[in-house]
N, C-alpha and C. Protein backbone atom coordinates (compact mmCIF):
# COMPACT_ATOMS: atom_id res chain seq x y z
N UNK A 1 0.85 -1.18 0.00
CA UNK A 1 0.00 0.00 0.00
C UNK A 1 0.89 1.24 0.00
N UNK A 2 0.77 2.39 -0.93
CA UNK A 2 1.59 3.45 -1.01
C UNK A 2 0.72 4.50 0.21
N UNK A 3 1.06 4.75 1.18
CA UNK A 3 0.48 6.00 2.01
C UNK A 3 1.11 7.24 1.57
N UNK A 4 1.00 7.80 0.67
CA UNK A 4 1.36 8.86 0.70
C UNK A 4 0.19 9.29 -0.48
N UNK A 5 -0.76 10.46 -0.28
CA UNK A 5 -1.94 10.16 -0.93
C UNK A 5 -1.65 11.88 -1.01
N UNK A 6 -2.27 12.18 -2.54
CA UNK A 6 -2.63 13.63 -3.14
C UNK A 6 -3.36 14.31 -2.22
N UNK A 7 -3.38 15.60 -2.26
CA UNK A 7 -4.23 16.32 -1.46
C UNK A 7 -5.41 16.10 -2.17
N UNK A 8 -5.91 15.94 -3.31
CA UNK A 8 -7.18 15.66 -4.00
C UNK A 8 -7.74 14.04 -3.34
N UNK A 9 -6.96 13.31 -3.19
CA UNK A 9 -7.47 11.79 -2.71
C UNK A 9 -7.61 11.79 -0.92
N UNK A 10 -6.39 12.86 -0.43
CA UNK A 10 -7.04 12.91 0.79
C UNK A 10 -8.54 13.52 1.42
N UNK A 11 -8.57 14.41 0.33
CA UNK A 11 -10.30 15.32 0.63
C UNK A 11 -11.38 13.91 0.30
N UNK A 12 -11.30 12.73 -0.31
CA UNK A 12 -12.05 11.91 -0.76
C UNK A 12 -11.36 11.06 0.23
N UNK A 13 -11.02 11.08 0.86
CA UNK A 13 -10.67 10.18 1.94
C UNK A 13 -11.65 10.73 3.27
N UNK A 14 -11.38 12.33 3.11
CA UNK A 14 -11.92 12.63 4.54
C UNK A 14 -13.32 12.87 4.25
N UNK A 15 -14.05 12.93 3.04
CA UNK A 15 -15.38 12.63 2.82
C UNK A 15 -15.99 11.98 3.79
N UNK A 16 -14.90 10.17 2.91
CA UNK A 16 -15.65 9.17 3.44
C UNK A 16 -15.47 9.33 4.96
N UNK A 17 -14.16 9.19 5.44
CA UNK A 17 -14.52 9.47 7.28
C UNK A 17 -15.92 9.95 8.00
N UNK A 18 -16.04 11.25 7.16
CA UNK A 18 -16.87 11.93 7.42
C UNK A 18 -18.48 11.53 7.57
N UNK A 19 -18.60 10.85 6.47
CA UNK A 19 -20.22 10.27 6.45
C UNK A 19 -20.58 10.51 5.59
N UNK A 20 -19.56 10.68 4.66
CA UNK A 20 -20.71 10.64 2.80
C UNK A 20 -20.44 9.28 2.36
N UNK A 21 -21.37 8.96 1.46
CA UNK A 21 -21.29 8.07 0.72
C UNK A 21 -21.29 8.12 -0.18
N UNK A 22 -20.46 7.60 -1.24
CA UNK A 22 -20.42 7.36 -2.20
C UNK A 22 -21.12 6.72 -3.35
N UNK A 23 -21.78 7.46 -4.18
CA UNK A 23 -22.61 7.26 -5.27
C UNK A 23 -22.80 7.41 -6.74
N UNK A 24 -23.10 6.40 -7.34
CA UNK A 24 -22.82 6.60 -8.60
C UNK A 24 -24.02 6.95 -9.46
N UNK A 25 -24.22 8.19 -10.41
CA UNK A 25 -25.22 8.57 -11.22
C UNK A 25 -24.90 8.51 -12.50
N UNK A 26 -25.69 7.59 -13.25
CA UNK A 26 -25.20 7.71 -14.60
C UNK A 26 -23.49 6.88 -14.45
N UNK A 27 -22.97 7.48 -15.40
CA UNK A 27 -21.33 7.40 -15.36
C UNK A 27 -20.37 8.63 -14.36
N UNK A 28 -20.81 9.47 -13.61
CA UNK A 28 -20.58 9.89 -12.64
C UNK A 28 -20.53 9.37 -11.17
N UNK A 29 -19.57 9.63 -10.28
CA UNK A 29 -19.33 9.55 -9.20
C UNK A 29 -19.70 10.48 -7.87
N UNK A 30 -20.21 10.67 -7.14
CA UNK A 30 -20.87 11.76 -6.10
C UNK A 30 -20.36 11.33 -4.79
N UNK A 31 -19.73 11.82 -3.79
CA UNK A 31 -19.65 11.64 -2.29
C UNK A 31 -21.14 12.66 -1.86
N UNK A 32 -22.37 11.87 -1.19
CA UNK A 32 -23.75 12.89 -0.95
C UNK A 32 -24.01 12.76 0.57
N UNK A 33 -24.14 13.07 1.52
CA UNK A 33 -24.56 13.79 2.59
C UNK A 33 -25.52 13.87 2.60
N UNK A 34 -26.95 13.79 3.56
CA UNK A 34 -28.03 14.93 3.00
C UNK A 34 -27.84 15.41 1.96
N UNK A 35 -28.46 16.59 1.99
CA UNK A 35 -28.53 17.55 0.42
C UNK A 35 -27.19 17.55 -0.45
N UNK A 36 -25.79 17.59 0.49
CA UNK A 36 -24.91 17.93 0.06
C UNK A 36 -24.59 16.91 -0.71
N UNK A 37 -24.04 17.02 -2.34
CA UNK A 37 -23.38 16.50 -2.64
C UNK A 37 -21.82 17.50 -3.72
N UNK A 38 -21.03 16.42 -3.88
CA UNK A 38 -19.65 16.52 -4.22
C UNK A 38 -18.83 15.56 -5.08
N UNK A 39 -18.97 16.05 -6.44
CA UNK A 39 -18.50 15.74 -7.57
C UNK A 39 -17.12 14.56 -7.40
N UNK A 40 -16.91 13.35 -8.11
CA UNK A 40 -15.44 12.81 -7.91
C UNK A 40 -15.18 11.97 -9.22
N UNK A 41 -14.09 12.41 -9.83
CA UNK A 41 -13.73 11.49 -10.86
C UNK A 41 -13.50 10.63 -10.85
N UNK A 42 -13.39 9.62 -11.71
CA UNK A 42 -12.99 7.80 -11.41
C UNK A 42 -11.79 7.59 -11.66
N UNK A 43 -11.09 8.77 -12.25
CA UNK A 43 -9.66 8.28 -12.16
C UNK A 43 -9.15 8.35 -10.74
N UNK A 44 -9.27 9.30 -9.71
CA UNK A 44 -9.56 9.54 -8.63
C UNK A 44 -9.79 8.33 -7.88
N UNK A 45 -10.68 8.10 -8.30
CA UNK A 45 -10.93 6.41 -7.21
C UNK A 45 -10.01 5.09 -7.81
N UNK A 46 -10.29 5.04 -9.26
CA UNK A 46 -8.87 4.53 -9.44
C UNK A 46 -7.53 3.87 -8.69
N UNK A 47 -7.11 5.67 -8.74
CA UNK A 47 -5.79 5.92 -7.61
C UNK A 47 -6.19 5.43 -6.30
N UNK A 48 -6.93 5.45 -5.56
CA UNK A 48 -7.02 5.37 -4.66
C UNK A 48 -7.10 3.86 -3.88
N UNK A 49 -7.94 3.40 -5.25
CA UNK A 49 -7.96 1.82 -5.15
C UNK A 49 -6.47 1.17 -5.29
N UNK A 50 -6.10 1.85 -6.34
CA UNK A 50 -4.67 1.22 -6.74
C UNK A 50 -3.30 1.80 -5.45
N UNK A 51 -3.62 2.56 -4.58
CA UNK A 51 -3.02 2.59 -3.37
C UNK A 51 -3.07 2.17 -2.18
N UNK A 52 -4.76 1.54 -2.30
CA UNK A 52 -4.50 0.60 -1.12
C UNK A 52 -5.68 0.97 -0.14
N UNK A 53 -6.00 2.49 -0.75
CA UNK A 53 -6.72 3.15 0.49
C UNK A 53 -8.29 2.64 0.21
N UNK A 54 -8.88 2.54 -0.81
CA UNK A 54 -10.03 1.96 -1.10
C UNK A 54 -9.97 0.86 -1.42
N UNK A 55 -10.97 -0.12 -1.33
CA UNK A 55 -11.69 -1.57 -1.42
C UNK A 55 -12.95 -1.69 -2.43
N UNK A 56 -13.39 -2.48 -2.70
CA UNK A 56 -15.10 -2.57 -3.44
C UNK A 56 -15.44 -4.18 -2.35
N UNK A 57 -17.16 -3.69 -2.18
CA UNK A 57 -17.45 -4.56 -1.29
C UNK A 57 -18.67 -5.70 -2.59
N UNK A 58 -18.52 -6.61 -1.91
CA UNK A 58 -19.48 -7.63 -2.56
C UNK A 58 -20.36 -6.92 -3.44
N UNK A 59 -20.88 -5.83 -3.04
CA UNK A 59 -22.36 -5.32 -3.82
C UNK A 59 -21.48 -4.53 -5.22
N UNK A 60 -20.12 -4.01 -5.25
CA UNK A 60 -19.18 -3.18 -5.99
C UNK A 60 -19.28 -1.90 -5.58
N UNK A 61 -19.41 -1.67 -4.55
CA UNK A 61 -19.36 -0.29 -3.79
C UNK A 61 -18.19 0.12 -3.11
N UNK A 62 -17.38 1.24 -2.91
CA UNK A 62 -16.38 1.51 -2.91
C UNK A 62 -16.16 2.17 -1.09
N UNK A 63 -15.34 1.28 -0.41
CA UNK A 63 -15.25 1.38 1.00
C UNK A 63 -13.86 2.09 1.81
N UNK A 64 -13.58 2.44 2.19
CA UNK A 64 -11.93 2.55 3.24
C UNK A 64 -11.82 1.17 3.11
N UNK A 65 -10.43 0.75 2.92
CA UNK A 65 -10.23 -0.29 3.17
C UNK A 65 -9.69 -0.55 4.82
N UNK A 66 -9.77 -2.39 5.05
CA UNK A 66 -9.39 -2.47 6.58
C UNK A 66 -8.26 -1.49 6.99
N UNK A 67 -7.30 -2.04 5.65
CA UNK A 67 -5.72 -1.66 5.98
C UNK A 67 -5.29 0.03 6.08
N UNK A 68 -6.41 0.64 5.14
CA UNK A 68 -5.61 1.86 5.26
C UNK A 68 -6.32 2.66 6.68
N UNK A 69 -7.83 2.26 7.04
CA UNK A 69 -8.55 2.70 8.32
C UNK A 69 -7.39 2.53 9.58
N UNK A 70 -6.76 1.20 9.60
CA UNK A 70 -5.47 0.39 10.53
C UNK A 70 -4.48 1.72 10.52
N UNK A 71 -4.28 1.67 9.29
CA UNK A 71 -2.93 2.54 9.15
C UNK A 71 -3.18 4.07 9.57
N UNK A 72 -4.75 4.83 9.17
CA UNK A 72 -4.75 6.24 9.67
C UNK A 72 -5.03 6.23 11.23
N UNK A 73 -5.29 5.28 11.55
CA UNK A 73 -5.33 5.05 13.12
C UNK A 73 -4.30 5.49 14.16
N UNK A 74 -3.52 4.10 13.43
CA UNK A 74 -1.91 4.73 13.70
C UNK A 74 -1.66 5.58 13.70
N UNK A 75 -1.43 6.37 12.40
CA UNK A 75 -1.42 7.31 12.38
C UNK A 75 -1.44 8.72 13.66
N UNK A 76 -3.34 8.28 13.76
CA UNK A 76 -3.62 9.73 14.46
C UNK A 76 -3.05 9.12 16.22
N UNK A 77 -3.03 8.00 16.72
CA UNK A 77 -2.29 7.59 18.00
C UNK A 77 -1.14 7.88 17.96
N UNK A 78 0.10 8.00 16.96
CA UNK A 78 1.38 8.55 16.96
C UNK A 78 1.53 10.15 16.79
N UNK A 79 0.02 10.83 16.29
CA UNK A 79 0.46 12.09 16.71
C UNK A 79 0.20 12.48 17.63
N UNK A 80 -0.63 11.94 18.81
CA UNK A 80 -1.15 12.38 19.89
C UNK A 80 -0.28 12.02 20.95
N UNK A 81 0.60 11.74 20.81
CA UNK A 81 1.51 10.81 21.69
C UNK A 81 2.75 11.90 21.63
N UNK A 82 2.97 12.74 20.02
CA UNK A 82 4.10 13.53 20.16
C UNK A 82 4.29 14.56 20.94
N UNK A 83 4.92 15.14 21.91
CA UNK A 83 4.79 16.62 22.57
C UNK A 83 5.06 17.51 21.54
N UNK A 84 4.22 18.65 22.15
CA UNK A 84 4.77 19.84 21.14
C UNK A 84 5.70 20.47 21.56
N UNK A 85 6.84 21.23 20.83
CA UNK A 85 7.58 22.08 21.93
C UNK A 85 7.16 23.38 21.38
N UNK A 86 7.55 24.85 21.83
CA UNK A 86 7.36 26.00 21.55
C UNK A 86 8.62 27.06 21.74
């Protein structure tokens, strides 16, 4: 898995955190909220698949995968752990 993700794939990362889901209209892609929705290209998911950070589930719907949820975990426990200095 490559972790090192575009600022464009991280905003579609923090979508999904967030509570959109991902939807497909037509040949278009949508992260929708309530009312809100938010445009996403498929090359975009693509990448994202091909890094590790997305999955497709039985139905072909597009999820966080285990590994990269594992890994931003980490993540956010190793920054909370760092002191700050000033």
């Amino acid at each position: 898995m490559k972790l090192k993700l575009t600022p464009t794939q991280n905003l579609c990362v923090g979508f999904l955190e967030s509570g959109f889901k991902l939807v497909q209209m037509g040949e278009q892609y949508y992260f929708v909220k309530g009312e809100r929705r938010q445009k996403v290209l498929p090359k975009t998911l693509d990448a994202l698949v091909n890094r590790g950070a997305l999955s497709y589930t039985d139905q072909g719907d597009y999820i966080l995968s285990a590994e990269f949820v594992a890994h931003r975990k980490r993540m956010r426990e190793t920054n909370e752990v760092v002191p700050v200095r000033h």
